[in-house]
PDB file of N, CA and C in Angstrom:
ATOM      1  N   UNK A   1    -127.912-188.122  39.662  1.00  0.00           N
ATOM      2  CA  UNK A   1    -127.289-189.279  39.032  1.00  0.00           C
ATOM      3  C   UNK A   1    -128.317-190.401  38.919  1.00  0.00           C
ATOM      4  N   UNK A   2    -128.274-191.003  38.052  1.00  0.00           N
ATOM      5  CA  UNK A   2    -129.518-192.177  37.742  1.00  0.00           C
ATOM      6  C   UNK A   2    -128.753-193.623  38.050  1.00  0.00           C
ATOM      7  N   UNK A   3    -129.512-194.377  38.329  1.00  0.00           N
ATOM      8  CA  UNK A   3    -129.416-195.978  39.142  1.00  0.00           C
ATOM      9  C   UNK A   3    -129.225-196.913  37.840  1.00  0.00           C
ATOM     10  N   UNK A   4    -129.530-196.354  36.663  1.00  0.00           N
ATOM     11  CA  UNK A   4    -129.396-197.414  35.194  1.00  0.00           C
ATOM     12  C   UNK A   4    -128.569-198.552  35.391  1.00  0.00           C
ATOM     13  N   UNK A   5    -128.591-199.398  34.814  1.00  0.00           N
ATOM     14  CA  UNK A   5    -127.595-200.888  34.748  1.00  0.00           C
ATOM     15  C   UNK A   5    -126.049-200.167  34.068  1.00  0.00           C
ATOM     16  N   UNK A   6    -126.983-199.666  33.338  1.00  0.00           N
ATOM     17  CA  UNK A   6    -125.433-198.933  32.149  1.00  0.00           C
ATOM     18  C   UNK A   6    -124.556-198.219  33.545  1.00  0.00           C
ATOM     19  N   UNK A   7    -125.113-197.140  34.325  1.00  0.00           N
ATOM     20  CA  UNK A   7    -124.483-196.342  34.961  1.00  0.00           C
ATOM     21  C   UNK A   7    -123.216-197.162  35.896  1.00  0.00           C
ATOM     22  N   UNK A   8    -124.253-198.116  36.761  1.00  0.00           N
ATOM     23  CA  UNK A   8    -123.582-199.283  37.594  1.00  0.00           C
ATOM     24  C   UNK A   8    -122.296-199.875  36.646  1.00  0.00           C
ATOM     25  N   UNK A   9    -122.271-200.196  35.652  1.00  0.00           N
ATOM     26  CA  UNK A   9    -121.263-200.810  34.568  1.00  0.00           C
ATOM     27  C   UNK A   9    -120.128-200.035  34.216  1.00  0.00           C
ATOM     28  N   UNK A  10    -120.115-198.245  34.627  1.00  0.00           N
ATOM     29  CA  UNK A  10    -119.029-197.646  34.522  1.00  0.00           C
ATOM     30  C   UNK A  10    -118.312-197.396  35.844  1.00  0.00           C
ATOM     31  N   UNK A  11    -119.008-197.596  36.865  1.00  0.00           N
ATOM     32  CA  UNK A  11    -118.547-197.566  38.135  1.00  0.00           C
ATOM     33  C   UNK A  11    -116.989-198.307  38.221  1.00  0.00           C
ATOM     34  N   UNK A  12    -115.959-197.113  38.946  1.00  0.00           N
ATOM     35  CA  UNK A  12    -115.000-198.183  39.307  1.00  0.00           C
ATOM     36  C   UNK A  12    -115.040-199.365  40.624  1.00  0.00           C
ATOM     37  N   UNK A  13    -114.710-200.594  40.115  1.00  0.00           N
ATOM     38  CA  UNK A  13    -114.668-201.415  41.208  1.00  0.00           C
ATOM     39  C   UNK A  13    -113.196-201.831  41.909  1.00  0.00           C
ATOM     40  N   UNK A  14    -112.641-200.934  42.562  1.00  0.00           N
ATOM     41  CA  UNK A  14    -111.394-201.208  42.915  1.00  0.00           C
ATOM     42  C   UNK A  14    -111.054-202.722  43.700  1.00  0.00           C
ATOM     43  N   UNK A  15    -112.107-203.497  44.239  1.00  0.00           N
ATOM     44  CA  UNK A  15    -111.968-204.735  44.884  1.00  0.00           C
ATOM     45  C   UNK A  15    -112.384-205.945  44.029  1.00  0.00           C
ATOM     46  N   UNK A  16    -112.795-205.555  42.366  1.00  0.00           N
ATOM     47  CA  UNK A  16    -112.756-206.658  41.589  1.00  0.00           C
ATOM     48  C   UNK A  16    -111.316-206.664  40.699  1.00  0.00           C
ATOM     49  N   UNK A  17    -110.742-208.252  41.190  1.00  0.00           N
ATOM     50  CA  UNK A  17    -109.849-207.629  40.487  1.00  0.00           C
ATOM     51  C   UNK A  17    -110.094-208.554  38.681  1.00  0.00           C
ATOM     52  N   UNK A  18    -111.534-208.889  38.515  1.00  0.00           N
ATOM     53  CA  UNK A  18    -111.601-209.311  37.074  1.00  0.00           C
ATOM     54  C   UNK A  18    -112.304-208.171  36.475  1.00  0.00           C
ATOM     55  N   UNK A  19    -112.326-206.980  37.158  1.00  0.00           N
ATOM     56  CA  UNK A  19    -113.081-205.601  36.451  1.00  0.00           C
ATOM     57  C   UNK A  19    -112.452-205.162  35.244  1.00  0.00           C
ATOM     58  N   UNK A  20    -113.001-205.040  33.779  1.00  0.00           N
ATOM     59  CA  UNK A  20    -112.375-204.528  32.630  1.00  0.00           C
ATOM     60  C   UNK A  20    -111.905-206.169  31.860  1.00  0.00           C
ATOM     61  N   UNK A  21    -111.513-206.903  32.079  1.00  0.00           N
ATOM     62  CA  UNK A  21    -111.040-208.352  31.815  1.00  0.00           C
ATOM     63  C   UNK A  21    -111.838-208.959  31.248  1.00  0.00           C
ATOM     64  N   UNK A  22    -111.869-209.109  29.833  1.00  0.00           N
ATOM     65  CA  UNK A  22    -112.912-209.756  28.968  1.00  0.00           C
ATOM     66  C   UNK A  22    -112.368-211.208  28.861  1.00  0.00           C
ATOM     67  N   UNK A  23    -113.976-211.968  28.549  1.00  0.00           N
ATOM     68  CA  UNK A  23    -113.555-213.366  28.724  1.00  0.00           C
ATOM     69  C   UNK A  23    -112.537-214.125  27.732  1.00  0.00           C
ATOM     70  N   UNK A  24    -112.770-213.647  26.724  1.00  0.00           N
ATOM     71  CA  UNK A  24    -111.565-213.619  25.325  1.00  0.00           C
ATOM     72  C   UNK A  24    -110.698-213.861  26.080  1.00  0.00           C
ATOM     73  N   UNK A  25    -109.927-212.569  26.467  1.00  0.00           N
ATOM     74  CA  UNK A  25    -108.910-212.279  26.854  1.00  0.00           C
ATOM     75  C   UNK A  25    -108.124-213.127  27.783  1.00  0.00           C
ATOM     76  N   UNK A  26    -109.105-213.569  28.681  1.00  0.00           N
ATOM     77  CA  UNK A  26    -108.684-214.251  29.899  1.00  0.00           C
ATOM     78  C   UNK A  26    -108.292-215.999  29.346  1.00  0.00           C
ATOM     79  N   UNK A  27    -109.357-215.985  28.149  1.00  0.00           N
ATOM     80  CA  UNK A  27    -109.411-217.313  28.009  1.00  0.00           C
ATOM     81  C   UNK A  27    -107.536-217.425  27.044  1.00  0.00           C
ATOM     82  N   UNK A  28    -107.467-216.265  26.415  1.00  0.00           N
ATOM     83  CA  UNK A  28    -106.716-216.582  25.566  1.00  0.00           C
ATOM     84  C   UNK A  28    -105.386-216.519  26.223  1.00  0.00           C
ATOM     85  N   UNK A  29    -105.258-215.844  27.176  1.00  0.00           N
ATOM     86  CA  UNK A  29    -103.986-216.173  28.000  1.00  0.00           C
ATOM     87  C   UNK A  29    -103.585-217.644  28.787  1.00  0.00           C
ATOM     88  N   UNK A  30    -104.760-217.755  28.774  1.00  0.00           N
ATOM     89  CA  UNK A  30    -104.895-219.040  29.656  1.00  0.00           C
ATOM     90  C   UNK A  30    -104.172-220.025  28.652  1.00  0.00           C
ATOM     91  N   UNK A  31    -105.215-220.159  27.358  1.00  0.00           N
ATOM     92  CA  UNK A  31    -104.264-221.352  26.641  1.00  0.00           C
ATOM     93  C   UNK A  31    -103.179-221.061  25.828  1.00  0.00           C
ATOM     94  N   UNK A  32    -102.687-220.058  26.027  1.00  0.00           N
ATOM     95  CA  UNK A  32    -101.052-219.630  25.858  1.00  0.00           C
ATOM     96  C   UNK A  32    -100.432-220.457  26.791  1.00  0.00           C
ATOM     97  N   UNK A  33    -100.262-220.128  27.934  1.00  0.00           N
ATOM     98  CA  UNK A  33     -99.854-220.818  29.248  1.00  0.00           C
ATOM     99  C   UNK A  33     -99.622-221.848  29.100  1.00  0.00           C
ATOM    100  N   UNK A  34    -101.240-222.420  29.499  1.00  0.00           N
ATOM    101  CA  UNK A  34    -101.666-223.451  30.266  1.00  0.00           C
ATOM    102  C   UNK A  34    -101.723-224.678  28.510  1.00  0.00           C
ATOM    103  N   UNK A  35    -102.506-224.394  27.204  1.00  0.00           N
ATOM    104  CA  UNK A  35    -102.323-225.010  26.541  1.00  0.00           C
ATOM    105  C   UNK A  35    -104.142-225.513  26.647  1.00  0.00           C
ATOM    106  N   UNK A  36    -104.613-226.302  25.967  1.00  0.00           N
ATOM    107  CA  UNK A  36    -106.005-226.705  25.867  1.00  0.00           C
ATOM    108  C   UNK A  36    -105.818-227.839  27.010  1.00  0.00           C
ATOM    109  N   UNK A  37    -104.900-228.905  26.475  1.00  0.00           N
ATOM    110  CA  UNK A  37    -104.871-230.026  27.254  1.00  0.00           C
ATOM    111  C   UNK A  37    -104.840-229.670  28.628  1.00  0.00           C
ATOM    112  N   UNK A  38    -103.913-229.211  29.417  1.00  0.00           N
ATOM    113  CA  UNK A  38    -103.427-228.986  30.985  1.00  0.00           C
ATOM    114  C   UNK A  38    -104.981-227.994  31.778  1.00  0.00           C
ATOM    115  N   UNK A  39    -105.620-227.328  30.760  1.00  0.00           N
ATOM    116  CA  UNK A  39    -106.808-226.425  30.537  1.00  0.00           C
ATOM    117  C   UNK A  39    -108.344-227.658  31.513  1.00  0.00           C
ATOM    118  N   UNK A  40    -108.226-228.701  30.897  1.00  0.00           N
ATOM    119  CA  UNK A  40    -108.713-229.906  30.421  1.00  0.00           C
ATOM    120  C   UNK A  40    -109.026-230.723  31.932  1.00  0.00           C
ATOM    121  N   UNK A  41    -107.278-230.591  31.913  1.00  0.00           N
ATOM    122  CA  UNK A  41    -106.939-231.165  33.643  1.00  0.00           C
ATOM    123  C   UNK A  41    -107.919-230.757  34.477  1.00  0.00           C
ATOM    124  N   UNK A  42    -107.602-229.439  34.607  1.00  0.00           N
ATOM    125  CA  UNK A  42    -107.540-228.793  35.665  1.00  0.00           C
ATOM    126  C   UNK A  42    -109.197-228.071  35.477  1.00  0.00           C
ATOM    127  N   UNK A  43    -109.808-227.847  34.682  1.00  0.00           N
ATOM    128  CA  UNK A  43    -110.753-227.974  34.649  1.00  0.00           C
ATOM    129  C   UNK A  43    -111.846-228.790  34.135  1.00  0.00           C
ATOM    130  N   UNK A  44    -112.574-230.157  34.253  1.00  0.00           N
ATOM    131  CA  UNK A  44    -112.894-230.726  33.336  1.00  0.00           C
ATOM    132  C   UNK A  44    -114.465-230.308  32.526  1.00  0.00           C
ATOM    133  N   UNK A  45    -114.118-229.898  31.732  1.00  0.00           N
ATOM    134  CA  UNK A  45    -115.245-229.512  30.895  1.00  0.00           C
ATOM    135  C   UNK A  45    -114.870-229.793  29.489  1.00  0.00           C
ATOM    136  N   UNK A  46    -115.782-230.593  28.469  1.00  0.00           N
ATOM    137  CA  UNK A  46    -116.016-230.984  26.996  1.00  0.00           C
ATOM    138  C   UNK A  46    -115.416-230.019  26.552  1.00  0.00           C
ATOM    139  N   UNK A  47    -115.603-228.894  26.455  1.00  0.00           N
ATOM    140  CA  UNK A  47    -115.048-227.802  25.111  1.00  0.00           C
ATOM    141  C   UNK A  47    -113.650-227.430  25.391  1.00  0.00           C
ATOM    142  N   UNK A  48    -112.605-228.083  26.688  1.00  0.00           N
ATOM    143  CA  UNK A  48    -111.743-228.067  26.594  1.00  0.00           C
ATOM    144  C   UNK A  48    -111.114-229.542  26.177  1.00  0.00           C
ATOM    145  N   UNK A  49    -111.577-230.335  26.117  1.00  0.00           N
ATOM    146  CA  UNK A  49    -111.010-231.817  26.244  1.00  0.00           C
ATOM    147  C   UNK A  49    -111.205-232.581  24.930  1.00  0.00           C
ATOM    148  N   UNK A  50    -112.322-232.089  24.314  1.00  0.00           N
ATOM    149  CA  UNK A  50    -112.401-232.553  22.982  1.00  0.00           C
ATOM    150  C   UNK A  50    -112.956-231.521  21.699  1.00  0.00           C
ATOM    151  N   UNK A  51    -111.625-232.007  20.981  1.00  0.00           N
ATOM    152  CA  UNK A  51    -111.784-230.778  19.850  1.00  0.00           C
ATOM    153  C   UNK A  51    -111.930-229.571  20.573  1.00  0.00           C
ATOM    154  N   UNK A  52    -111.494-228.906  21.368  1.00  0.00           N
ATOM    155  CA  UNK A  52    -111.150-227.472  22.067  1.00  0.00           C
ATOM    156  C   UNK A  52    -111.201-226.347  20.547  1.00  0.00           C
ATOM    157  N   UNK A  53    -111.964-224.813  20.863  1.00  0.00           N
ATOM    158  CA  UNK A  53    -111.443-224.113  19.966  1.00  0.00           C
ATOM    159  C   UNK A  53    -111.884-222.733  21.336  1.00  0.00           C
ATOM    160  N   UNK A  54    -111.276-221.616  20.726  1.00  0.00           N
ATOM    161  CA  UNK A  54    -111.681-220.436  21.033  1.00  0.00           C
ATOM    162  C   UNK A  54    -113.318-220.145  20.913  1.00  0.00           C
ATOM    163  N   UNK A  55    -114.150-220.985  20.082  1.00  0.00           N
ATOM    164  CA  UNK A  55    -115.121-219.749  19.630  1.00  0.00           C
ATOM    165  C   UNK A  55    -116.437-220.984  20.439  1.00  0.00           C
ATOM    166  N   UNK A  56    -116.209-222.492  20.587  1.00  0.00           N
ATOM    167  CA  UNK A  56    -117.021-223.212  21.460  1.00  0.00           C
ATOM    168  C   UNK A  56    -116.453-222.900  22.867  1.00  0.00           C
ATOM    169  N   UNK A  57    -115.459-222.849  23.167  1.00  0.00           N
ATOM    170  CA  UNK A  57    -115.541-222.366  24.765  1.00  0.00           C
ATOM    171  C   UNK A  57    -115.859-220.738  25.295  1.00  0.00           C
ATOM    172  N   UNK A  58    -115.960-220.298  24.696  1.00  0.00           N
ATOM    173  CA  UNK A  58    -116.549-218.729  25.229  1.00  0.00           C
ATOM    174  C   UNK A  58    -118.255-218.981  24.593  1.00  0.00           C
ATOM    175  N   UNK A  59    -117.938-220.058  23.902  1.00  0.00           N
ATOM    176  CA  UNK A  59    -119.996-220.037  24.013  1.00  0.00           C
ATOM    177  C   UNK A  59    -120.646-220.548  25.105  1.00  0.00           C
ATOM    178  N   UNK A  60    -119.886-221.799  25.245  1.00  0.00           N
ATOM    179  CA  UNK A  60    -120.257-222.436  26.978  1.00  0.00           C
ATOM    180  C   UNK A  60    -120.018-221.822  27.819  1.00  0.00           C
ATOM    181  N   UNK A  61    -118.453-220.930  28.216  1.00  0.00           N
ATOM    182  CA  UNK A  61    -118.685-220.280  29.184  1.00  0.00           C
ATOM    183  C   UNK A  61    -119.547-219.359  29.759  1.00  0.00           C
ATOM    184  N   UNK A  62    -119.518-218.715  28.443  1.00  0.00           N
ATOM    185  CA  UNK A  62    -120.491-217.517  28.786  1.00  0.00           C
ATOM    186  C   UNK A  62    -122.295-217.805  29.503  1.00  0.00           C
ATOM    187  N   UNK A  63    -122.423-219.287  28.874  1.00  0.00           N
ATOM    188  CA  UNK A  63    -124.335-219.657  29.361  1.00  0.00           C
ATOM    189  C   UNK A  63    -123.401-220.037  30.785  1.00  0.00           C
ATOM    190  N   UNK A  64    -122.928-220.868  31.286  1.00  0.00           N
ATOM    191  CA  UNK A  64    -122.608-221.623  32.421  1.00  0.00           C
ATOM    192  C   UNK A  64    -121.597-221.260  33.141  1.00  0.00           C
ATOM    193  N   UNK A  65    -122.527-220.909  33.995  1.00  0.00           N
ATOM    194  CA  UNK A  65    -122.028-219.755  35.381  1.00  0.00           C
ATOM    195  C   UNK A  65    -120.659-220.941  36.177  1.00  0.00           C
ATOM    196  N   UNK A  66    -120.608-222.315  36.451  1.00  0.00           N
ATOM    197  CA  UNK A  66    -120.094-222.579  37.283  1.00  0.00           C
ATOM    198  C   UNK A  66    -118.745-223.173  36.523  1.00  0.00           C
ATOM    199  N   UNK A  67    -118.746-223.025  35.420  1.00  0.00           N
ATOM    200  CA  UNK A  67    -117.809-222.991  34.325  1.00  0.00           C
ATOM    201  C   UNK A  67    -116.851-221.854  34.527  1.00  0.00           C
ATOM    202  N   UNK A  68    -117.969-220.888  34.166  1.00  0.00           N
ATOM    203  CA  UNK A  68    -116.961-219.330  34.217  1.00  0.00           C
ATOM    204  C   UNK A  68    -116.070-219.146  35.046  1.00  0.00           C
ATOM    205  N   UNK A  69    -117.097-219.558  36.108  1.00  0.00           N
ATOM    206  CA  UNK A  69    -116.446-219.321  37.755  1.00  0.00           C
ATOM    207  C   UNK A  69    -115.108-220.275  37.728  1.00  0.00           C
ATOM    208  N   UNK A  70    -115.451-222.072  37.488  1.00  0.00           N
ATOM    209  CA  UNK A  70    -113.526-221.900  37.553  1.00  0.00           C
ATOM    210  C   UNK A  70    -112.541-221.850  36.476  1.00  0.00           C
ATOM    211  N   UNK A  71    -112.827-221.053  35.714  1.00  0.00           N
ATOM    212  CA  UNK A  71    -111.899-220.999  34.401  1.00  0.00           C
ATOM    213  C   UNK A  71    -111.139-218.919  35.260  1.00  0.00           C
ATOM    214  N   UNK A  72    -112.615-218.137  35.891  1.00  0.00           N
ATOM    215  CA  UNK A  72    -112.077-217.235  36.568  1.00  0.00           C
ATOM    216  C   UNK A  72    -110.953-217.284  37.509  1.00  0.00           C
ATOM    217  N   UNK A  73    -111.044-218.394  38.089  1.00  0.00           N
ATOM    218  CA  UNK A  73    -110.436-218.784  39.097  1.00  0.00           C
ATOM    219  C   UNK A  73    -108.852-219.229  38.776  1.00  0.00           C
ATOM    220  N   UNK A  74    -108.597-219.963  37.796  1.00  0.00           N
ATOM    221  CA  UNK A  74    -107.531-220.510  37.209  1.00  0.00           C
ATOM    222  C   UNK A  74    -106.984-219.182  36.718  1.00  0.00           C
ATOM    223  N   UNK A  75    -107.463-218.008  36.014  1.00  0.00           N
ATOM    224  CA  UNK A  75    -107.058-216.894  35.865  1.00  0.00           C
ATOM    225  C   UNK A  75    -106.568-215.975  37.059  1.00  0.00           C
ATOM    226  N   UNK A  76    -107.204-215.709  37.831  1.00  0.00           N
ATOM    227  CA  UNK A  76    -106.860-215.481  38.960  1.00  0.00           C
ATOM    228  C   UNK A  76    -105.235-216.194  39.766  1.00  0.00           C
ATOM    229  N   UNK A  77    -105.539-217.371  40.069  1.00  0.00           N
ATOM    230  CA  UNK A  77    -104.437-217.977  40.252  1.00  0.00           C
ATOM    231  C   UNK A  77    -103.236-217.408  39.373  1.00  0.00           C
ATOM    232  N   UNK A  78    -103.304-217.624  38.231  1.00  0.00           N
ATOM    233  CA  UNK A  78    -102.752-217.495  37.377  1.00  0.00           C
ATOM    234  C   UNK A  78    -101.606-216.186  37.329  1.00  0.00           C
ATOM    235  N   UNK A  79    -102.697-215.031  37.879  1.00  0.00           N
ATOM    236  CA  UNK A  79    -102.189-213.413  37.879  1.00  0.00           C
ATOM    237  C   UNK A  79    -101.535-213.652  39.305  1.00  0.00           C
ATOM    238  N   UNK A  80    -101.566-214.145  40.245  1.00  0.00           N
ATOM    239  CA  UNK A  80    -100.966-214.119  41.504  1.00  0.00           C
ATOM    240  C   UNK A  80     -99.816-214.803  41.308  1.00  0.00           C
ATOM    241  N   UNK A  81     -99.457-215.184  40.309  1.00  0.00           N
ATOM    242  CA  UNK A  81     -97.835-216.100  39.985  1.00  0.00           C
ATOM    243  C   UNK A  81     -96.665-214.920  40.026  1.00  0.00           C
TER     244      UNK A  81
END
């Protein structure tokens, strides 16, 4: 069996539970929910607070790790309801 990045990437991770969960996805449930504004609150970051769209916040998220991390987090929360 080979060590490749690819290989590692099909591995199941039974203790992640954001494994398979694309950021789309996560984001787009979120502002179903939660809405851009309440989004805004609770996390404060520009691409939710002014002029918000789908296609500027998965650009920021994706460069800025401590972004991701609590927009993950609010998802998370979110699934434990």
């Amino acid at each position: 069996m080979s060590d490749s990045p690819k290989d590692k990437e099909l591995e199941p991770q039974p203790n992640n539970p954001l494994h398979g969960v694309k950021l789309k996805d996560m984001l787009e449930l979120l502002v179903e929910v939660y809405g851009w504004e309440e989004m805004g609150q609770r996390v404060n970051i520009r691409c939710f607070t002014h002029n918000p769209s789908m296609g500027s916040s998965l650009k920021f998220l994706r460069r800025t790790n401590w972004a991701r991390n609590k927009v993950e987090k609010m998802y998370l929360e979110l699934m434990r309801k």
